[in-house]
Protein backbone atom coordinates (compact mmCIF):
# COMPACT_ATOMS: atom_id res chain seq x y z
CA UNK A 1 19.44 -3.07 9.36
CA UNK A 2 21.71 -0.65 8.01
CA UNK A 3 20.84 1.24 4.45
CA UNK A 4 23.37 -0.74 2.68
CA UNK A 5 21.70 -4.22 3.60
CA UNK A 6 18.25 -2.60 2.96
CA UNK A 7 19.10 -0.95 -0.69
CA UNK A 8 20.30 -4.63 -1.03
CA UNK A 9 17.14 -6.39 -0.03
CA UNK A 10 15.11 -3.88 -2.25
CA UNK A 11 17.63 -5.03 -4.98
CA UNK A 12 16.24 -8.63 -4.47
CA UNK A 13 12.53 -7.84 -3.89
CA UNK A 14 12.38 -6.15 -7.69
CA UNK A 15 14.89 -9.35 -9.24
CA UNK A 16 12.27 -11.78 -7.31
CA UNK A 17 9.12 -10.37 -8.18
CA UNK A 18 10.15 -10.52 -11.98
CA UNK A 19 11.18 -13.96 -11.85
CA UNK A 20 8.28 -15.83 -9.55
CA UNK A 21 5.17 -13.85 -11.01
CA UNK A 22 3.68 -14.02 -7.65
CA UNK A 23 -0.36 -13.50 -8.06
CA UNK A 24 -1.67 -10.79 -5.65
CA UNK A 25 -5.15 -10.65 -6.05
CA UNK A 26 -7.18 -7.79 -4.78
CA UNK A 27 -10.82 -6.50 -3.25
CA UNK A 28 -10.25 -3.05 -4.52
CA UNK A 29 -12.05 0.11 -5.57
CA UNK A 30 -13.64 -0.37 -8.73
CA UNK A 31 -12.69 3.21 -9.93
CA UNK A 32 -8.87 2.00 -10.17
CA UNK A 33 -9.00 -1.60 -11.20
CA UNK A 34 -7.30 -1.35 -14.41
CA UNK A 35 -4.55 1.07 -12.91
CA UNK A 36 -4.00 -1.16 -10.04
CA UNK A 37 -3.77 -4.63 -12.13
CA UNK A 38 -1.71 -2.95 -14.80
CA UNK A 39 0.66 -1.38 -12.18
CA UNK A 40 1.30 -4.71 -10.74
CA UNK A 41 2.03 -7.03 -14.25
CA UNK A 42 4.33 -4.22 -14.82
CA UNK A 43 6.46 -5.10 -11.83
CA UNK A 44 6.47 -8.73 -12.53
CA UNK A 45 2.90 -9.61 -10.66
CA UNK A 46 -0.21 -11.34 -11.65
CA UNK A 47 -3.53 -9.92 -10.72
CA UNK A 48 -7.18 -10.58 -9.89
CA UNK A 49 -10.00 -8.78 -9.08
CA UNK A 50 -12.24 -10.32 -6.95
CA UNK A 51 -15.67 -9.73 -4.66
CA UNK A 52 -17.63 -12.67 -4.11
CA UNK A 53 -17.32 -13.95 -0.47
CA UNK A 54 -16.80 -17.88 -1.61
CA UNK A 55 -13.84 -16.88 -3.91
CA UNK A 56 -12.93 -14.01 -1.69
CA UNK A 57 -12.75 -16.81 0.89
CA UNK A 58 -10.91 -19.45 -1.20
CA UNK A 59 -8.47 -17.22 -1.88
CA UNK A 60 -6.94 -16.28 0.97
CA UNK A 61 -5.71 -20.26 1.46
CA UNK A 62 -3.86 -19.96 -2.11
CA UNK A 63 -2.38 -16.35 -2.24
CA UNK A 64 1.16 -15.68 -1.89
CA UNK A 65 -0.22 -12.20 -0.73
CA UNK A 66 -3.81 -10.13 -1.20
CA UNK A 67 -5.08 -6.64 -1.69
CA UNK A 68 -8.16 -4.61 0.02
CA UNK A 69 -8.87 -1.32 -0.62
CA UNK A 70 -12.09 0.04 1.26
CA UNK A 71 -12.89 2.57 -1.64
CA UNK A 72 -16.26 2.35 -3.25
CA UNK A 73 -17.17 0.54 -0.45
CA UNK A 74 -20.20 -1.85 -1.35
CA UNK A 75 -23.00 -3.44 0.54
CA UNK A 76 -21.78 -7.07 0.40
CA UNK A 77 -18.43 -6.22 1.25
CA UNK A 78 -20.29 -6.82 4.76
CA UNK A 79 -20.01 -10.35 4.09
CA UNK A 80 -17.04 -10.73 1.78
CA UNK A 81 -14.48 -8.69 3.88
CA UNK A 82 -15.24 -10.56 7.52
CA UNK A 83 -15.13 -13.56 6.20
CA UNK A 84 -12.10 -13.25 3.91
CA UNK A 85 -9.75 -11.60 6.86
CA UNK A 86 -10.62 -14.35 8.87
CA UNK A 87 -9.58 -16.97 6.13
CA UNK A 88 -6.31 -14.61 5.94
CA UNK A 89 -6.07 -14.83 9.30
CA UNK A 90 -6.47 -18.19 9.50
CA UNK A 91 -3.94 -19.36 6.40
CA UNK A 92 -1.23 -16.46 7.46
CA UNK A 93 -2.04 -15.18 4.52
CA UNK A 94 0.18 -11.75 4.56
CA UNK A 95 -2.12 -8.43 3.16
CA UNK A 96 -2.09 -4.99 2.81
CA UNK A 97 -4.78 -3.08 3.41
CA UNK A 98 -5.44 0.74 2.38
CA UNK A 99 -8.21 2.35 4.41
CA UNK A 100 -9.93 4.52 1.60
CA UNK A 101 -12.29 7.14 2.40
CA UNK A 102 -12.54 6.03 6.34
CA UNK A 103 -15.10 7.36 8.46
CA UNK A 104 -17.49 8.24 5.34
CA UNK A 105 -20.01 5.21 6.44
CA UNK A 106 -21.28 3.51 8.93
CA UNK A 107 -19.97 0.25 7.08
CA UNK A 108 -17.31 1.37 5.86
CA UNK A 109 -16.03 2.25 9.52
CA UNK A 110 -17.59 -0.92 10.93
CA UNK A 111 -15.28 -3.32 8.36
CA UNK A 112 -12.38 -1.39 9.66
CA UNK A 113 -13.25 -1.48 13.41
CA UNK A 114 -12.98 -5.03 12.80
CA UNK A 115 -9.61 -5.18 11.10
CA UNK A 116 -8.39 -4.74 14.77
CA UNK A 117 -9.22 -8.30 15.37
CA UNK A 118 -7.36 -9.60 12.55
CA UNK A 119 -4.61 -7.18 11.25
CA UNK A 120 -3.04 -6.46 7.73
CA UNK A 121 0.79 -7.03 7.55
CA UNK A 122 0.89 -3.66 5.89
CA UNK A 123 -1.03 -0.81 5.61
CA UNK A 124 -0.68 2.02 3.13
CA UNK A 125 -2.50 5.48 3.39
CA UNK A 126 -2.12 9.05 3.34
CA UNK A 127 -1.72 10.88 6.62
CA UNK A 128 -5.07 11.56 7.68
CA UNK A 129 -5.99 7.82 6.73
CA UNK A 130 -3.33 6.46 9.02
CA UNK A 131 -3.91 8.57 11.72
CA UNK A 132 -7.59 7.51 11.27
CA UNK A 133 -7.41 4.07 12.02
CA UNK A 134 -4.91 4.13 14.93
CA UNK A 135 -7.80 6.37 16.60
CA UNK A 136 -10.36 4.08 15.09
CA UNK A 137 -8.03 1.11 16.82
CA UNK A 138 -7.99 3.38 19.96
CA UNK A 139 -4.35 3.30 19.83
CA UNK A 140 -3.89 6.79 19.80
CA UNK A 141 -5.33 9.44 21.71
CA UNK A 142 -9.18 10.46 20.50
CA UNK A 143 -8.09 14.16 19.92
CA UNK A 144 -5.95 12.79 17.55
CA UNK A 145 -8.29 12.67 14.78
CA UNK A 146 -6.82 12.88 10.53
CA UNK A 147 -8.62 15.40 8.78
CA UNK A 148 -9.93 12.95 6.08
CA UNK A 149 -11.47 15.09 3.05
CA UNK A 150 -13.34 11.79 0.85
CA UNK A 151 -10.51 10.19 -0.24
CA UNK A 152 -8.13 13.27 0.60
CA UNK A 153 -5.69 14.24 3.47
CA UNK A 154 -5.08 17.64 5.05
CA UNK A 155 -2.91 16.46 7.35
CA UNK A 156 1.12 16.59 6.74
CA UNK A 157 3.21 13.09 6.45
CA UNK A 158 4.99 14.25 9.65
CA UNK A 159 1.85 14.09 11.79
CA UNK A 160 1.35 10.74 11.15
CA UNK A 161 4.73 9.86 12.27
CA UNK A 162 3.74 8.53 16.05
CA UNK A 163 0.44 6.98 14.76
CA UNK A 164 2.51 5.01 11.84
CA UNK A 165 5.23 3.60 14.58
CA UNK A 166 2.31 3.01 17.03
CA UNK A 167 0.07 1.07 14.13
CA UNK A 168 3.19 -1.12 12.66
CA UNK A 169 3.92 -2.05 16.39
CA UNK A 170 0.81 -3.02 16.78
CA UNK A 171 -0.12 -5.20 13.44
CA UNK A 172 3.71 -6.46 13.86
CA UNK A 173 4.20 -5.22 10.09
CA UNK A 174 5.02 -2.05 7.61
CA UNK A 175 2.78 0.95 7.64
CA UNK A 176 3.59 3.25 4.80
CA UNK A 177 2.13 7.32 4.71
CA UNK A 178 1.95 8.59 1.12
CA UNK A 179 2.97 12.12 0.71
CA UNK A 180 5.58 14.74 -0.69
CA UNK A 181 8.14 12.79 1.37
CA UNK A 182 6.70 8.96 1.90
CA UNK A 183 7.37 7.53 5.30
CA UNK A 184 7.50 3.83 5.92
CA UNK A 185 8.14 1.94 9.30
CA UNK A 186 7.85 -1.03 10.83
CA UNK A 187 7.85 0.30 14.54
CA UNK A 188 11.69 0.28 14.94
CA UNK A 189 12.83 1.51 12.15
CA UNK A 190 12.07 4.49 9.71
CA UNK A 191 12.85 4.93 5.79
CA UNK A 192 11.84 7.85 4.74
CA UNK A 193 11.82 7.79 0.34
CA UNK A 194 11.38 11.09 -2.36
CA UNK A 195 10.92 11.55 -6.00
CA UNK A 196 7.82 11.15 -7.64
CA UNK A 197 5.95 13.73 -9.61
CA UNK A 198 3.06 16.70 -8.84
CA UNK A 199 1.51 14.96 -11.29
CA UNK A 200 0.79 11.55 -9.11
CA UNK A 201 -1.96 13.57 -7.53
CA UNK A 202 -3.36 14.68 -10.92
CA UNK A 203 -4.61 10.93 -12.14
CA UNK A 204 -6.53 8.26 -10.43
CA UNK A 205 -5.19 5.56 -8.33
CA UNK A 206 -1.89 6.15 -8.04
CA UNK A 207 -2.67 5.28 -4.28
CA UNK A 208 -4.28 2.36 -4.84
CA UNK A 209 -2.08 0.51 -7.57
CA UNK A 210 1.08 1.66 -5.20
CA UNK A 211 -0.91 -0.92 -2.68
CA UNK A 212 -1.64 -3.50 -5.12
CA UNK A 213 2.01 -3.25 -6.04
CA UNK A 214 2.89 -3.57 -2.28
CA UNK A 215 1.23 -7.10 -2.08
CA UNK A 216 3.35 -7.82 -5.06
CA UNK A 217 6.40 -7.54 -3.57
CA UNK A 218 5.11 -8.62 -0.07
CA UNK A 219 4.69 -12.09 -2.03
CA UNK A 220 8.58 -12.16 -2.13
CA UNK A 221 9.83 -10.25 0.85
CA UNK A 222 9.29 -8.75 4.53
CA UNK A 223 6.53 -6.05 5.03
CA UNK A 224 9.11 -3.42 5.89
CA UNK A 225 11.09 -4.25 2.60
CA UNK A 226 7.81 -4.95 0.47
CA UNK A 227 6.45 -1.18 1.42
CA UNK A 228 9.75 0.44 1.23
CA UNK A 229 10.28 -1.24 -2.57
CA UNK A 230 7.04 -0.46 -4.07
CA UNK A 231 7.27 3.32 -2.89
CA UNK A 232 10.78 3.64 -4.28
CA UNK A 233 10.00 2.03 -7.10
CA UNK A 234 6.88 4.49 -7.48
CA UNK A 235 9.19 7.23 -6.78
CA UNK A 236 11.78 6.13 -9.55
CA UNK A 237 9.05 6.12 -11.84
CA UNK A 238 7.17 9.10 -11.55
CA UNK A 239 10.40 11.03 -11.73
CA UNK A 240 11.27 9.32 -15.34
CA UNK A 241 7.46 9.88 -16.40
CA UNK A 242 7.32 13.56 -15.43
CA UNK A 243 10.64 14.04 -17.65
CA UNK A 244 9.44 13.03 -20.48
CA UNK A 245 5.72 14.79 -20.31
CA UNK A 246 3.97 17.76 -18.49
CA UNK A 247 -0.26 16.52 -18.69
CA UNK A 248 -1.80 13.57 -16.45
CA UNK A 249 -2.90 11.34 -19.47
CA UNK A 250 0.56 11.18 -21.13
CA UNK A 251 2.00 10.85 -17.47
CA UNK A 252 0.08 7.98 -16.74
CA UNK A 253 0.69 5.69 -19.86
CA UNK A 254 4.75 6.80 -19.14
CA UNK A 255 4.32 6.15 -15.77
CA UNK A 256 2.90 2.31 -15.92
CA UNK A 257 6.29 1.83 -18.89
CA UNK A 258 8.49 3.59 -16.21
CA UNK A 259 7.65 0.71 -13.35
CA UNK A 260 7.46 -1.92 -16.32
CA UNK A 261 11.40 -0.56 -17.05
CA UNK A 262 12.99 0.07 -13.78
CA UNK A 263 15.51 -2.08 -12.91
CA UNK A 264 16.77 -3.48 -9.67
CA UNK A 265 19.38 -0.89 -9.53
CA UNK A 266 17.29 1.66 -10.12
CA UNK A 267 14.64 0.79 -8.02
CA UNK A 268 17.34 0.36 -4.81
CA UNK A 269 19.36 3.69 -5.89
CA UNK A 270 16.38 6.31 -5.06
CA UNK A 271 16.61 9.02 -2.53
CA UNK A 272 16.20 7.15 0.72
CA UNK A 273 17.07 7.52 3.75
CA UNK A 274 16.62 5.46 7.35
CA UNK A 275 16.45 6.35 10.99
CA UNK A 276 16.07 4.32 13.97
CA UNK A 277 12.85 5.31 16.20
């Protein structure tokens, strides 16, 4: 795929998601649940928060697309997150998963562990995150260990590079690495998107509602395309929002209008730019 056929397929993921209302509901961290449900209706979504392990369950057999996010991990996510990745599984459900905070529990790194088994179609993290599970997965070599800080990474985009290709060959999918510069891949190919604002790292779950907004699109379109349209259309926003105010509150509130407002063409016109691995 060339960037002229890709620009036009992020074109049709934003026109599509607006028009079908797909309904990506999500296990998520319950710090970010309003960001990440309000970040997806203003892309053209429907959310849904859910935990139980019967609806978690159902689900996954009526979903266009779903959402986990391991953050705030809680105690009977060891039932509702084995059982509802094995209904995903089982329906070819597509998901995206972002690995929150791995390695800070026992549980926490156990649910992951078992990911392996039954893979997400996309997942979304920063550096030390993605280079994380692909050690976790032992798909990598075990000195090859992300610095994760809680929820934070130390670790430049670029080092996660090899561990993103390695993981998206792997799951047969999109892995995306948040950062200055994001990188996206699906194992062959490499689209590397900019913009956003300093002050994305200055409010809470911008990381999270970029992956709700990722199952969004996934709904209507390829994992590659899917991961590649919600972080452009992240990147398109936070530019407009940091115009228009300098403090994280204001940004916020312009940043949800900015992804309610971007067009198509706006959307498929930010800095990109692709390489072939």
């Amino acid at each position: 795929m060339n960037e002229a056929e890709l620009r036009k397929k992020i074109r049709a993921a934003v026109d599509d998601a607006r028009a079908k209302n797909p309904m990506a509901p999500s296990v998520t961290n319950t710090v970010t649940q309003d960001f990440v449900a309000n970040a997806q209706l203003a892309v053209g979504g429907s959310a849904a928060m859910l935990y139980l392990p019967d609806e978690c369950e159902a689900i996954a057999s009526i979903a266009p697309s779903v959402y986990i996010n391991m953050g705030t991990a809680l105690p009977f996510y060891a039932e509702t997150l084995p059982r509802m990745i094995r209904a995903l599984a089982d329906n070819k459900t597509p998901w995206v998963l972002d690995p929150v905070g791995i390695g800070m529990s026992a549980l926490r790194t156990e649910l992951l562990r078992q990911m392996k088994q039954f893979p997400p179609t996309i997942i979304r993290g920063n550096a030390s995150e993605i280079i994380a599970v692909a050690r976790l997965w032992n798909l990598i070599d075990a000195q090859a260990i992300g610095n994760v800080r809680g929820v934070d990474s130390t670790d430049e985009v670029g080092s996660a590079r090899s561990a993103a290709i390695i993981l998206a060959d792997y799951i047969k999918g999109a892995v995306a690495v948040s950062g200055p510069e994001d990188l996206i891949t699906d194992g062959r190919s490499i689209a590397y998107s900019a913009g956003g604002s300093p002050l994305m790292t200055k409010i809470t779950g911008g990381g999270c509602s970029l992956g709700g907004v990722m199952a969004v699109y996934l709904a209507v379109t390829d994992p590659f395309t899917a991961a590649i349209t919600a972080t452009a259309a992240y990147n398109a926003a936070g530019l407009f929002a940091a115009s228009n105010t300098t403090a994280p509150a204001s940004f916020k509130v312009a940043f949800i209008d900015a992804l309610y407002e971007n067009s198509a063409a706006i959307v498929a016109e930010n800095a990109l730019r692709l390489e072939e691995v």
